[in-house]
Protein backbone atom coordinates (compact mmCIF):
# COMPACT_ATOMS: atom_id res chain seq x y z
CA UNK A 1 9.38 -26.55 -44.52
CA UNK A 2 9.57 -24.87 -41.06
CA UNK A 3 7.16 -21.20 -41.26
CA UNK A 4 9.05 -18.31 -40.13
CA UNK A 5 7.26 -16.17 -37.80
CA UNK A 6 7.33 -12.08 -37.95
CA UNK A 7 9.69 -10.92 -35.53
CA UNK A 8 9.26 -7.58 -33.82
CA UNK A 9 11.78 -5.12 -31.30
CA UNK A 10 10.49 -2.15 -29.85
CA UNK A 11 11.56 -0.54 -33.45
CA UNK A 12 11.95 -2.74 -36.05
CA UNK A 13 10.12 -5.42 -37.60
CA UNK A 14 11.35 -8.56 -39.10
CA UNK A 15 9.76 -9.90 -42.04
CA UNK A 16 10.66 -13.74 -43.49
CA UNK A 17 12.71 -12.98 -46.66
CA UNK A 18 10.44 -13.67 -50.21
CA UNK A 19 11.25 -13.06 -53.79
CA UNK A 20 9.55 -9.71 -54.12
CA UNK A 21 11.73 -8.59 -51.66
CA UNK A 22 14.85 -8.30 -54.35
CA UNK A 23 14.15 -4.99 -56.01
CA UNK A 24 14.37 -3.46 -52.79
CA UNK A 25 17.95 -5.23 -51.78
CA UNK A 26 19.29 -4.67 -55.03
CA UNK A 27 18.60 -0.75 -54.28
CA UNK A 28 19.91 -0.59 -50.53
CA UNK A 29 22.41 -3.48 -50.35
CA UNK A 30 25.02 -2.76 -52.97
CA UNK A 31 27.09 -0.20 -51.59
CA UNK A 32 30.52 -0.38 -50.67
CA UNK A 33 29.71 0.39 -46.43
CA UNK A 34 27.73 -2.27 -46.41
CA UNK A 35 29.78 -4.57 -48.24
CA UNK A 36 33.23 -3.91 -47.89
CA UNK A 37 33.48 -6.63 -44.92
CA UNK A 38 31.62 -9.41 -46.38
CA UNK A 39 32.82 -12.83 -47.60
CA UNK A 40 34.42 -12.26 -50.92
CA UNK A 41 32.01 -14.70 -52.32
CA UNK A 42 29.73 -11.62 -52.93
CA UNK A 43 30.17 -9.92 -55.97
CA UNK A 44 31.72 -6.80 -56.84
CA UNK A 45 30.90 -4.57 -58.56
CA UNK A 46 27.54 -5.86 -57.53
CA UNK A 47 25.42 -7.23 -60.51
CA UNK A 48 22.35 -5.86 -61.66
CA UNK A 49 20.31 -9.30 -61.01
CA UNK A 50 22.37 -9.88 -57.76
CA UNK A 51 19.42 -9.85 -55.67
CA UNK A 52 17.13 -11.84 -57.45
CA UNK A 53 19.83 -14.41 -58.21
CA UNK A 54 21.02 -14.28 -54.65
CA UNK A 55 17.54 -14.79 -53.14
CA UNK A 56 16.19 -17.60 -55.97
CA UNK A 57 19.45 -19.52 -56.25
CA UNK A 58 20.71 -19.36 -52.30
CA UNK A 59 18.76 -18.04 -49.96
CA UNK A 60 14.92 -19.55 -50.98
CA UNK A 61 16.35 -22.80 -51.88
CA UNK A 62 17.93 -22.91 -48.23
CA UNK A 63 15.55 -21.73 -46.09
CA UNK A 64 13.16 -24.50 -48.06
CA UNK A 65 15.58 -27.50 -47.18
CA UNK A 66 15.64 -26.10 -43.16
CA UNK A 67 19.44 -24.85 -43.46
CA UNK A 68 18.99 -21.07 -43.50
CA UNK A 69 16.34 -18.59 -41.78
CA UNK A 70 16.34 -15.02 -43.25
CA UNK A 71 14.46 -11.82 -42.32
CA UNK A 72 14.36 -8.23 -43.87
CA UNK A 73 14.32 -5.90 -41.83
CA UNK A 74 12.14 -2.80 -41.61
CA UNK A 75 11.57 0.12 -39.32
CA UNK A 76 8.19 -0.30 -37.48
CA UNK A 77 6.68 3.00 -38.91
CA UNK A 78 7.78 2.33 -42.28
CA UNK A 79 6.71 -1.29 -42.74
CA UNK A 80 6.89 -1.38 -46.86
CA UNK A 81 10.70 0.07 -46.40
CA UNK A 82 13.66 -2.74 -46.54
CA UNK A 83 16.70 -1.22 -44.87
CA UNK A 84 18.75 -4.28 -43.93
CA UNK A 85 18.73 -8.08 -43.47
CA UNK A 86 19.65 -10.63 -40.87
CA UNK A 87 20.46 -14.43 -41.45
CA UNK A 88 20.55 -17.56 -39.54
CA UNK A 89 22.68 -20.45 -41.04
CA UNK A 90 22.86 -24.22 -40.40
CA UNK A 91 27.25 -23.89 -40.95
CA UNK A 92 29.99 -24.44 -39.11
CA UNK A 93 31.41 -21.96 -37.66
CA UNK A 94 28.74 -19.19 -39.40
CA UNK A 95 25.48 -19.49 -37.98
CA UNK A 96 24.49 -15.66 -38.20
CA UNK A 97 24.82 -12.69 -40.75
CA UNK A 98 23.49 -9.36 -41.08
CA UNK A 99 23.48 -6.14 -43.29
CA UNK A 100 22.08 -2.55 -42.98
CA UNK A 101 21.87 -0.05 -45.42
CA UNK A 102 24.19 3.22 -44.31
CA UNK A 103 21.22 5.53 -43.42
CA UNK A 104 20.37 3.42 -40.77
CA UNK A 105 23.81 2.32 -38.76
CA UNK A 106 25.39 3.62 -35.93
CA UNK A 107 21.68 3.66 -34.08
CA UNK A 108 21.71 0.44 -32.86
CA UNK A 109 19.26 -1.16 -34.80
CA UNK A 110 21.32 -4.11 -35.60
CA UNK A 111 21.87 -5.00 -31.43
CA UNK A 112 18.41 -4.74 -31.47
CA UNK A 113 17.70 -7.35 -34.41
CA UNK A 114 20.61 -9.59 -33.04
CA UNK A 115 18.89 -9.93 -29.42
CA UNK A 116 15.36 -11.75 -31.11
CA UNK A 117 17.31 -13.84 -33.84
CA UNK A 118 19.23 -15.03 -31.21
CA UNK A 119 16.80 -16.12 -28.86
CA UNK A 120 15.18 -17.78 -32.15
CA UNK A 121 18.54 -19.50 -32.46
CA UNK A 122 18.89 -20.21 -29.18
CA UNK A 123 14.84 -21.19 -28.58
CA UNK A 124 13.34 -21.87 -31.36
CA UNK A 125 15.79 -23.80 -33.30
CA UNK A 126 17.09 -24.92 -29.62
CA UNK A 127 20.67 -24.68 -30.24
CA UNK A 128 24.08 -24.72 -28.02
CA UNK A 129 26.64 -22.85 -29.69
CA UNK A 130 26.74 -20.05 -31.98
CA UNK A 131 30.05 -18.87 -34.19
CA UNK A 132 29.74 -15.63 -36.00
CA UNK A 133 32.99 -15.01 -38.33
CA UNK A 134 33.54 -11.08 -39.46
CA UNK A 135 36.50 -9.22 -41.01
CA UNK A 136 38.41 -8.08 -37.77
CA UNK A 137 38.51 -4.13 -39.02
CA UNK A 138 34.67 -4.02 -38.63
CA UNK A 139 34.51 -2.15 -35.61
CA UNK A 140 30.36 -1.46 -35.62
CA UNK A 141 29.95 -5.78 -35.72
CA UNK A 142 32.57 -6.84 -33.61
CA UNK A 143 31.05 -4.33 -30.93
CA UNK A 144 27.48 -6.36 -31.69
CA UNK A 145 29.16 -8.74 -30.98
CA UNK A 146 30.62 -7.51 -27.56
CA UNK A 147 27.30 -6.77 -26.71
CA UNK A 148 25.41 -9.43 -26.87
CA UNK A 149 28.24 -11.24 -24.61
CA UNK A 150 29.89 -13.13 -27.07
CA UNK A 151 33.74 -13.76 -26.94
CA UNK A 152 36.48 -14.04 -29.68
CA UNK A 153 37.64 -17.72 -29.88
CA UNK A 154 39.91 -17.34 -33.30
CA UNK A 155 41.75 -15.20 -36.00
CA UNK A 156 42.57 -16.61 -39.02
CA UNK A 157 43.18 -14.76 -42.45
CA UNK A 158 39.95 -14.58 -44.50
CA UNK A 159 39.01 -12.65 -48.19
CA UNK A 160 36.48 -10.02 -48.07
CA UNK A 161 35.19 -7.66 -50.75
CA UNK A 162 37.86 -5.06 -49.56
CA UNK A 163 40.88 -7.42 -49.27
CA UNK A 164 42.45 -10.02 -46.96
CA UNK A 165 42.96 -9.39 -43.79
CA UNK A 166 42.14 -11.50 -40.39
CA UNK A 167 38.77 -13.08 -40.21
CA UNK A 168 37.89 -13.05 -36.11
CA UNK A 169 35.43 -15.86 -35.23
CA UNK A 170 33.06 -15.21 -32.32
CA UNK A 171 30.67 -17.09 -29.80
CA UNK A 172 27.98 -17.46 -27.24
CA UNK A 173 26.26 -20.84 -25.66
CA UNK A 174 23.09 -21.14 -25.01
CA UNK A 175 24.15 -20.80 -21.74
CA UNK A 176 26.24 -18.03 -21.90
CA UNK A 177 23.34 -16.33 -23.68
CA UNK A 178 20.86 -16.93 -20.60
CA UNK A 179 23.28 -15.56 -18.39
CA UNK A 180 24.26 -12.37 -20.21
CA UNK A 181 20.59 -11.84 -20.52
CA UNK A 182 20.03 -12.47 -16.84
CA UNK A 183 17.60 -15.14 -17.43
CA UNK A 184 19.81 -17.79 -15.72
């Protein structure tokens, strides 16, 4: 099993996900702005447990076979505070994820997460290609998305927690990537 390192941005810090983290998911993530445009593969109303089964049955199990990194995410002078999370994944066409709690959106946080998980994607894990699906009426990812340089490719309907409605699928090479970033 691959270690995952502590990530850092000038504000936020990036901790590998672990099983004592669920008490503090289960408090921030189940609210309807942060998961309204999610895969409806999440449950809703949100179970009580849905943490703690989430990170012992999926997440763990995943990042232990190599298919899945996952970080928390935590403001750099609150360290002990989990306010969001951000995923790599081994799928096609889904290869990253993220949430933040409410308090914390609109300050671009998120941007600032995406730029070091994808230069672990991109570095680390040396891959070409990366696909991000979201639920096209998510204005705050697809402009993440924007960004970090990556274009739309697709629409296709997809089911969310909030409905169905079109599912856009986005991308960046590694190439791409170096040049947006002006390292190429």
């Amino acid at each position: 099993m691959h270690v995952l390192p502590t990530l850092q941005t000038s504000r936020l810090l990036l901790l590998p996900l672990s099983l004592a983290d669920a008490g503090a998911i289960q408090q921030r993530f189940p609210h309807w702005e942060v998961v309204r445009y999610l895969n409806d593969r999440v449950p809703w109303p949100y179970p009580e447990d849905g943490a703690l089964s989430f990170l012992r049955d999926v997440a763990l199990p995943a990042m232990a076979r190599g298919e899945e990194w996952h970080w928390t995410l935590r403001l750099l002078d609150r360290p002990e505070d989990v306010i969001g999370s951000i995923s790599l994944m081994d799928q096609v066409d889904n290869n990253r994820g993220f949430w933040l709690s409410p308090p914390w959106q609109g300050q671009g946080l998120m941007s600032e997460a995406c730029e070091v998980i994808d230069a672990y994607w991109f570095h680390t894990l040396g891959r070409a290609l990366m696909r991000v699906p979201k639920a096209a009426p998510n204005e705050g990812s697809r402009r993440i998305s924007e960004r970090g340089g990556m274009r739309l490719v697709s629409s296709q309907e997809g089911s969310f927690v909030s409905g169905k409605f079109s599912c856009d699928l986005w991308e960046i090479t590694q190439e791409q990537w170096l040049k947006h970033r002006g390292t190429v």
